[in-house]
Protein backbone atom coordinates (compact mmCIF):
# COMPACT_ATOMS: atom_id res chain seq x y z
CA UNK A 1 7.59 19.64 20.26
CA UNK A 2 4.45 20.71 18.22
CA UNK A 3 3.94 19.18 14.55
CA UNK A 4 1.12 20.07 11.74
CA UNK A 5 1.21 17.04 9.79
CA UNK A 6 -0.64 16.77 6.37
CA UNK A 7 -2.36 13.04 5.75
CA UNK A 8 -2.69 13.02 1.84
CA UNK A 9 -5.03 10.29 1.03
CA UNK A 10 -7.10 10.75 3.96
CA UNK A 11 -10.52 8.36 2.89
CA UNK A 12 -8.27 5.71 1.70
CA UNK A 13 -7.82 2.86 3.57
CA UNK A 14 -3.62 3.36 4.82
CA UNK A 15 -4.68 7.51 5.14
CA UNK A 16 -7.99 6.76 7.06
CA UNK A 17 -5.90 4.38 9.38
CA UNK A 18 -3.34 7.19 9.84
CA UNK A 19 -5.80 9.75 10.92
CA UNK A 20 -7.73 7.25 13.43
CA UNK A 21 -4.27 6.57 14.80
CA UNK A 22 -3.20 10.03 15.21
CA UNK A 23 -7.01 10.79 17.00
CA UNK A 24 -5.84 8.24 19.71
CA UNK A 25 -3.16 9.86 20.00
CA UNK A 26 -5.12 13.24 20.96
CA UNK A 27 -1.61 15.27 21.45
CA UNK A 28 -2.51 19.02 22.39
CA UNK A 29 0.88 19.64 20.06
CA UNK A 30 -0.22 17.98 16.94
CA UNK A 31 -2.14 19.86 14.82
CA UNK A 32 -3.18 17.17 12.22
CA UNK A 33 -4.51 17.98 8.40
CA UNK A 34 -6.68 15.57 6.29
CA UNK A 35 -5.87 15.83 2.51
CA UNK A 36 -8.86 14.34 0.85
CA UNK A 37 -11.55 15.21 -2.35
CA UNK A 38 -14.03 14.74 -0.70
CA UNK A 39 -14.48 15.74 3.15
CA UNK A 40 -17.65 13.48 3.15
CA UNK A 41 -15.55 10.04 3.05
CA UNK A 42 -13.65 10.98 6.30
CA UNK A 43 -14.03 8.90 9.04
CA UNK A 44 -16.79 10.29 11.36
CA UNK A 45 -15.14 10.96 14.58
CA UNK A 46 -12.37 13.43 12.59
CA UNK A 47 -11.95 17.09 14.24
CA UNK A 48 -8.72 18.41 12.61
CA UNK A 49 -8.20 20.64 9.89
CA UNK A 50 -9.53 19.37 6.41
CA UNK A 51 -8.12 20.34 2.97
CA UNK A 52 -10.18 19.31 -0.16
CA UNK A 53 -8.49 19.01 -3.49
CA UNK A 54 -6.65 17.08 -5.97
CA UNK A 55 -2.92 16.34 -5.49
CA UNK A 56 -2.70 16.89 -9.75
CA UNK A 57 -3.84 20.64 -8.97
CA UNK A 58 -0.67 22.32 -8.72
CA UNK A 59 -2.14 25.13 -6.66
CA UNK A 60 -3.61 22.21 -3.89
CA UNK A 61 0.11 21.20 -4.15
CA UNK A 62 1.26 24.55 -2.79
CA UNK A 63 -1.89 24.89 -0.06
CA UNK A 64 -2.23 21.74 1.53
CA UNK A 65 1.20 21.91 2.85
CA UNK A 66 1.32 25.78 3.92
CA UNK A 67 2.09 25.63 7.44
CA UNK A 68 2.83 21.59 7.81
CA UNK A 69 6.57 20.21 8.82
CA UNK A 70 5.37 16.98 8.21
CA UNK A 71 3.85 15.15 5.48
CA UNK A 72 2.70 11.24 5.67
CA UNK A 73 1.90 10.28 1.75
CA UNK A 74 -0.63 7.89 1.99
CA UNK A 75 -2.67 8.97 -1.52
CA UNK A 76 -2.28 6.16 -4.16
CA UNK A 77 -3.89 5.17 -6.97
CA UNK A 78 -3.43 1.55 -7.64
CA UNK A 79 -3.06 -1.32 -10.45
CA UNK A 80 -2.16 -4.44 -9.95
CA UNK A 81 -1.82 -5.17 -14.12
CA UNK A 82 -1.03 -2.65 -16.83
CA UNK A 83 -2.77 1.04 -16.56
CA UNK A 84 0.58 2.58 -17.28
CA UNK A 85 -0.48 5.74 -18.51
CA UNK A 86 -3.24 5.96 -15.90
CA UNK A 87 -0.65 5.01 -13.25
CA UNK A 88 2.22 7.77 -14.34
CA UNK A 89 -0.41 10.63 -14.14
CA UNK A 90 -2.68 10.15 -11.04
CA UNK A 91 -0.02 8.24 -8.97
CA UNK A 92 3.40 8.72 -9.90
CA UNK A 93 4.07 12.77 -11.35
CA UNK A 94 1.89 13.99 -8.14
CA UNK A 95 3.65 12.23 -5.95
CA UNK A 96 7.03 13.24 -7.33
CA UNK A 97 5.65 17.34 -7.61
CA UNK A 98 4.40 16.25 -4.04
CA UNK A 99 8.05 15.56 -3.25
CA UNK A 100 9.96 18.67 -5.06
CA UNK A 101 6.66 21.00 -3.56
CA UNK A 102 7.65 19.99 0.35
CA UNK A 103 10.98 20.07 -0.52
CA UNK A 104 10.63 23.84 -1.07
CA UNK A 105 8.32 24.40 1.67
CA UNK A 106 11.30 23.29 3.86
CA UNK A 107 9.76 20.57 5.72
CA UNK A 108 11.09 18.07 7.91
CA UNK A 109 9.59 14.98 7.16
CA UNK A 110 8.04 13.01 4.07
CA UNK A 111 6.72 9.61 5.02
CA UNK A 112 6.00 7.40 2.46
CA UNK A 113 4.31 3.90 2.32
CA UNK A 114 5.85 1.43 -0.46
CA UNK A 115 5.50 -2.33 -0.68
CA UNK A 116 7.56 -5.53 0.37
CA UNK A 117 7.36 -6.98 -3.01
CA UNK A 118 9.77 -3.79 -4.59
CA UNK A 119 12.66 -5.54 -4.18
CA UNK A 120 11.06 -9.51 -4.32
CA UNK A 121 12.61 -12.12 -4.11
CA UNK A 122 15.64 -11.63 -4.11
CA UNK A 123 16.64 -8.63 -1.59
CA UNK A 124 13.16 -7.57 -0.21
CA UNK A 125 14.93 -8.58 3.11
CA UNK A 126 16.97 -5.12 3.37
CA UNK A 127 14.69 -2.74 3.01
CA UNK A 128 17.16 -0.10 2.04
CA UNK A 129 17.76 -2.34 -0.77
CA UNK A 130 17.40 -1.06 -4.29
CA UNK A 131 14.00 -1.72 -5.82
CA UNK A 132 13.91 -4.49 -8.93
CA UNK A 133 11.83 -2.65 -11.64
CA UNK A 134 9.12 -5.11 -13.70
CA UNK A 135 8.56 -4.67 -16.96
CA UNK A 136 5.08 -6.24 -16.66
CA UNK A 137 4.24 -4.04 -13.68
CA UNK A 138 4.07 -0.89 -14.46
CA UNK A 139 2.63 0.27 -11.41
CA UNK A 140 5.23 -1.32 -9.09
CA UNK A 141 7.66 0.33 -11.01
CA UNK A 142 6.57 3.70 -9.88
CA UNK A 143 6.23 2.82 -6.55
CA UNK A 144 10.34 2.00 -7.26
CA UNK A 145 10.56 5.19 -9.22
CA UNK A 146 9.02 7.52 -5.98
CA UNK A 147 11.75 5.56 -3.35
CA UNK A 148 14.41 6.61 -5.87
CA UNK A 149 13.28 10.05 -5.42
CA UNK A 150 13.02 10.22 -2.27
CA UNK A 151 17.04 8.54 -1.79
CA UNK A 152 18.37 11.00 -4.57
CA UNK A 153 16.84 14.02 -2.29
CA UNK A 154 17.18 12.71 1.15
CA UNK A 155 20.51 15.80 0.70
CA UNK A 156 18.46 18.63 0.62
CA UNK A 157 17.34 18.81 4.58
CA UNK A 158 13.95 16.93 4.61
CA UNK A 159 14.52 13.54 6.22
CA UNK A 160 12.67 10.53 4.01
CA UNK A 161 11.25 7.68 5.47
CA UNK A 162 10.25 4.94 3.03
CA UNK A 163 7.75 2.13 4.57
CA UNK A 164 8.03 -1.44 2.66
CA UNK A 165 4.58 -2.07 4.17
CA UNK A 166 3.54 -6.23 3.52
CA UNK A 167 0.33 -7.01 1.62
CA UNK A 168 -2.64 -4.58 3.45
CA UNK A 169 -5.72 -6.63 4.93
CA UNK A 170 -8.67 -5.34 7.05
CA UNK A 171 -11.88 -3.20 7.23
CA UNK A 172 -12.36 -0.74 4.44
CA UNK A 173 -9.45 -2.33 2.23
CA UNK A 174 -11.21 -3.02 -1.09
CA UNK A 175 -8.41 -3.86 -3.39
CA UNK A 176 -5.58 -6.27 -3.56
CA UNK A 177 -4.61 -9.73 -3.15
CA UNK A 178 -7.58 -10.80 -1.34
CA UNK A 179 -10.34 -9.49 -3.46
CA UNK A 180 -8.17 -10.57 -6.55
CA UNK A 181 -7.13 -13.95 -5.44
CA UNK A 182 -10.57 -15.13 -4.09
CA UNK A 183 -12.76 -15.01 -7.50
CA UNK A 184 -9.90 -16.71 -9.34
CA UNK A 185 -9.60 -19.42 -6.74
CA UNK A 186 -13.66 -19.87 -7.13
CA UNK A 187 -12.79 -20.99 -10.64
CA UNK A 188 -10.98 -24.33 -9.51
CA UNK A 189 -8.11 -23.30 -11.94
CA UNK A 190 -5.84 -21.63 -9.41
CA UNK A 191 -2.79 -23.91 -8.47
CA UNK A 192 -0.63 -24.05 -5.51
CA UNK A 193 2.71 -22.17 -6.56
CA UNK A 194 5.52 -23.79 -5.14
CA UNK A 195 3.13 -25.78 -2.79
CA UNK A 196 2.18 -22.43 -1.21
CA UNK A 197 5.06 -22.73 0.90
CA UNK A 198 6.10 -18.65 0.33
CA UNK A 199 5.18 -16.25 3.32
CA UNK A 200 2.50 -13.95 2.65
CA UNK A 201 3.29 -10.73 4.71
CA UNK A 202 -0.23 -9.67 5.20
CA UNK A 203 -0.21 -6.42 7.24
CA UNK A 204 -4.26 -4.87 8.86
CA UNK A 205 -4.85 -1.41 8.64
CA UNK A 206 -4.68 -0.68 11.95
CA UNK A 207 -0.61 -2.14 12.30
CA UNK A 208 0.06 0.44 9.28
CA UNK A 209 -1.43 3.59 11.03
CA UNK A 210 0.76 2.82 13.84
CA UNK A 211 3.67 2.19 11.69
CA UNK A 212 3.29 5.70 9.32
CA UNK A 213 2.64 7.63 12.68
CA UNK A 214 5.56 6.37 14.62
CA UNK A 215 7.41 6.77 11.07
CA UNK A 216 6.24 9.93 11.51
CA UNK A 217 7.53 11.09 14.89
CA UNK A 218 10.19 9.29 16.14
CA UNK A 219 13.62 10.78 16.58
CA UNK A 220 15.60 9.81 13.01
CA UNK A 221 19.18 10.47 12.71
CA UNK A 222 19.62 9.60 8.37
CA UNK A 223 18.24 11.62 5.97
CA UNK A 224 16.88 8.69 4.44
CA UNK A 225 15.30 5.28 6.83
CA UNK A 226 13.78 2.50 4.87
CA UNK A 227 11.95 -0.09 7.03
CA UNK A 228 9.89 -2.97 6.20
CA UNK A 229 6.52 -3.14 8.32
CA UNK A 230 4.23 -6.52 8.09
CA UNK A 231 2.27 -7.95 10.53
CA UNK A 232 2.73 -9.75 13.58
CA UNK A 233 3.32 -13.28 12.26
CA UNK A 234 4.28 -14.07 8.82
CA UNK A 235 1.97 -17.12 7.39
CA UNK A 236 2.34 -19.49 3.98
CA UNK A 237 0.32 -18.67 1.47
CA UNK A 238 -1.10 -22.48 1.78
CA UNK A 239 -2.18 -20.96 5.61
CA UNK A 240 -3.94 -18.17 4.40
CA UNK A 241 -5.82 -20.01 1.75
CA UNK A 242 -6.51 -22.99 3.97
CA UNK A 243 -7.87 -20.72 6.92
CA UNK A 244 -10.07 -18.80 3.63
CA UNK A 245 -11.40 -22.64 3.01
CA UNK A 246 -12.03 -23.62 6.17
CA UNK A 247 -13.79 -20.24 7.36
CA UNK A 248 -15.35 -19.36 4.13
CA UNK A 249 -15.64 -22.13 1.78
CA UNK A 250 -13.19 -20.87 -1.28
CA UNK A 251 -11.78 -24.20 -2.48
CA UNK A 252 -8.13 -24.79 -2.10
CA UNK A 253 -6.01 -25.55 -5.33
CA UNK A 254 -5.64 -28.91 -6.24
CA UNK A 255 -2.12 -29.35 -7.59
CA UNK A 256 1.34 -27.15 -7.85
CA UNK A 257 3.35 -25.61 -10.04
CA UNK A 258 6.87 -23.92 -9.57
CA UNK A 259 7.49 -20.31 -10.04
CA UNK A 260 8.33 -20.69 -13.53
CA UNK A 261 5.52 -22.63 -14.63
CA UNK A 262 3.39 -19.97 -13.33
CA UNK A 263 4.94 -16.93 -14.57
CA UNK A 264 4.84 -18.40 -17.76
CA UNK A 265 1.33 -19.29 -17.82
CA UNK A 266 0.51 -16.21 -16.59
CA UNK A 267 2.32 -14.71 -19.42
CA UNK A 268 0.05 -16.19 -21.91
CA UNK A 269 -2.73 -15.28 -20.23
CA UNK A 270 -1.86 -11.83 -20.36
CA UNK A 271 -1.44 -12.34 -24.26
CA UNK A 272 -4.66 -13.71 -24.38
CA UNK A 273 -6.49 -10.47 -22.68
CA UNK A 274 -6.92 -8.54 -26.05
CA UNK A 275 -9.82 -11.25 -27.00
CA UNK A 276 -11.09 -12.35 -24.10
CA UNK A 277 -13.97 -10.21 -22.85
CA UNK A 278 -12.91 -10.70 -18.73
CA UNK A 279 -9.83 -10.17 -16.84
CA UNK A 280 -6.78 -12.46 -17.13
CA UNK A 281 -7.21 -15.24 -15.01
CA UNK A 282 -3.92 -14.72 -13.55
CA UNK A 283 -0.90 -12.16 -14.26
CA UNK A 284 2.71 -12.04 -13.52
CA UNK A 285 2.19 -9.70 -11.12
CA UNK A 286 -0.26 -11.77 -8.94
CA UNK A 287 2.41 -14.55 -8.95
CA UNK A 288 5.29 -11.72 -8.12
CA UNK A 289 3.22 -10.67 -4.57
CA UNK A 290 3.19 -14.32 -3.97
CA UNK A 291 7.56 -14.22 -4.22
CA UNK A 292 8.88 -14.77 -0.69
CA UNK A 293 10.28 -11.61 1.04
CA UNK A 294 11.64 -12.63 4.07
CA UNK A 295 10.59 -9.31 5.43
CA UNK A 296 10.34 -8.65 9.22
CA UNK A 297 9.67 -6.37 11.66
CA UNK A 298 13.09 -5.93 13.43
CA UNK A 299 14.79 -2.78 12.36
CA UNK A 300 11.45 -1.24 12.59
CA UNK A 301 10.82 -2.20 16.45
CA UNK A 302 14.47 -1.02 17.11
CA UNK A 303 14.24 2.60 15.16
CA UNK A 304 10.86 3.63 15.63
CA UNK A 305 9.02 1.18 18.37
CA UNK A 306 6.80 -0.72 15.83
CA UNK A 307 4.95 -3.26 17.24
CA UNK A 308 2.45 -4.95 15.50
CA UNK A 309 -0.60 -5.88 17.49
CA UNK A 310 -3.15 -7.32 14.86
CA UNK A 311 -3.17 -11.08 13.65
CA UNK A 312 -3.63 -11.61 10.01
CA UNK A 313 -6.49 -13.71 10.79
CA UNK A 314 -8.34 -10.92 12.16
CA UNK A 315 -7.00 -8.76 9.18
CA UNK A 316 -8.61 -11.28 6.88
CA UNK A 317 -12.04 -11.51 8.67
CA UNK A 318 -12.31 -7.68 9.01
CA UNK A 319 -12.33 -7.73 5.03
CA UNK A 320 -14.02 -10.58 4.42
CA UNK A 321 -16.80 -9.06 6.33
CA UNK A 322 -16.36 -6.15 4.22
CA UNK A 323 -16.16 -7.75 0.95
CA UNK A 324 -19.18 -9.44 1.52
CA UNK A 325 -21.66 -6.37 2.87
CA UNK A 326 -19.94 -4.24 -0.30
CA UNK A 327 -19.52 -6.75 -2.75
CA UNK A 328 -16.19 -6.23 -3.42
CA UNK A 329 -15.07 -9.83 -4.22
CA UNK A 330 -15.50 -9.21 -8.41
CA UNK A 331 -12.99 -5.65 -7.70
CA UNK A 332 -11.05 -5.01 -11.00
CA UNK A 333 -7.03 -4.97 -11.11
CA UNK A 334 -6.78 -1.42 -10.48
CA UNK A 335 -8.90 1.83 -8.96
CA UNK A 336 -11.79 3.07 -10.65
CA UNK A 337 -10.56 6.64 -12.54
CA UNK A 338 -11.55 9.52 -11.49
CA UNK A 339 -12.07 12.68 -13.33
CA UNK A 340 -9.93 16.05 -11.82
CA UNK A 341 -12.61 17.03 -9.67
CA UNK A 342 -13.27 17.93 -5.97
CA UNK A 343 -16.42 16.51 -5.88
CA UNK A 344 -14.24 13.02 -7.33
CA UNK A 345 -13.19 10.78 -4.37
């Protein structure tokens, strides 16, 4: 059977992933359609069909899906700490006019990647399991908002697929937990929380192109399939920052605090942000991604063949390597904004 699926998001790093895996692919019946603002950023070897525009644009909206069946969502604009205004208008209304726009178009499929940490700690296990908004996240809580959109229209003849993808890793990633955690860990003031004894569900770039692909193809029977996708092995957080010690010379923390403890510090630090001239040293929502999920990948390998292949060591070398040729170790909490313009990434 022949598909035209539209990649939204296509220079990021999940969409870039996405496209590379669909290339490997090379199926004479997919015709495959990069969604990006700027063609320029697409990854070299690309030879599909390329649509340039802005996802707020409500005539892109109705063009980069004319003639697709499919659509795999991987556009996102991201903030780990406050931004809500910023967040609601270039991440959450286009992807929700995104939604309603297919919807009409009558297409089959809308794939959408989501995070572990929605529903953290307490049900992240069952990924079908209602998201847990956070008041200090606003960002998170979209994310919760979209996967409520998609379950309340999973009726109306367009299967959903929702992907509760672990903590992203690898080549050409230049935001979250790594470029966050690593400057604040240079300070010496970091502490262990709860002896680093959570998992962290890291997840490379490469394990979440196959994932959104094979989300994308595979024979579905619900209207609406939630699946958490992480990585191959799930390591403590006191792993991951020992291997980052060992291989890289961040030092470890030097004592531990319990959960509480640390959201509660973190809390004043956010209340000290107004007159301090940097970033808080820590927020709620950094200590939230280090909750333990408990995710895994079996309902995943059993609906849609997922099979991770990459190690999060690897995952954490490949953007190492990148942090340190781009500089991305001092990254803010959130994406740069961009003005509504095609010539905008």
């Amino acid at each position: 059977m022949s598909h035209t699926i539209v990649v939204t998001g296509a220079t990021g790093f999940a969409g870039s992933h996405v496209l590379e895996t669909l290339l490997r692919i090379g199926h004479k019946d997919l015709h495959i359609i990069a969604a990006c603002r700027d063609r320029r950023k697409l990854t070299t070897n690309f030879n599909g069909e390329i649509r340039e525009g802005d996802l707020r644009e409500p005539d892109y909206l109705q063009r980069v899906l004319t003639g697709a069946d499919i659509v795999c969502h991987c556009a996102a604009w991201t903030s780990l700490w406050g931004q809500r205004k910023e967040s609601e208008e270039l991440f959450l209304q286009p992807s929700l006019q995104l939604i309603q726009t297919a919807l009409e178009w009558k297409l089959k499929r809308f794939v959408f990647i989501s995070t572990t940490s929605a529903a953290a700690p307490q049900h992240s296990h069952e990924a079908s399991s209602p998201g847990i908004p956070r008041r200090y996240w606003p960002h998170l809580n979209n994310v919760i908002k979209i996967e409520n959109a998609m379950k309340d229209n999973a009726h109306r003849g367009m299967a959903m697929v929702n992907l509760r993808c672990g903590l992203f890793a690898g080549e050409r990633y230049a935001l979250g937990l790594l470029p966050i955690l690593l400057p604040r860990l240079s300070t010496r003031l970091m502490p262990w929380i709860k002896s680093g004894k959570t998992g962290l569900p890291l997840i490379d770039g490469r394990d979440i192109g196959q994932a959104v692909v094979r989300a994308a193809l595979a024979p579905l029977n619900s209207p609406f399939t939630a699946l958490n996708i992480v990585g191959p092995g799930v390591p403590s957080v006191r792993e991951v920052i020992s291997y980052i010690n060992e291989h890289y010379n961040y030092p470890k923390p030097v004592f531990s605090v319990p959960f509480p403890v640390a959201y509660s510090f973190a809390w004043l630090m956010e209340q000290l942000d107004p007159v301090l001239p940097w970033e808080p040293l820590v927020t709620r929502s950094i200590i939230h991604l280090l909750e333990e999920t408990h995710a895994n990948n079996e309902a995943a390998q059993d609906l849609i063949g997922y099979i991770p292949e990459i190690h999060w060591q690897e995952a954490i070398a490949r953007q190492m390597q990148a942090m340190e040729k781009n500089q991305f170790a001092k990254m803010k909490m959130h994406r740069p904004i961009k003005p509504l313009s095609r010539d905008a990434d």
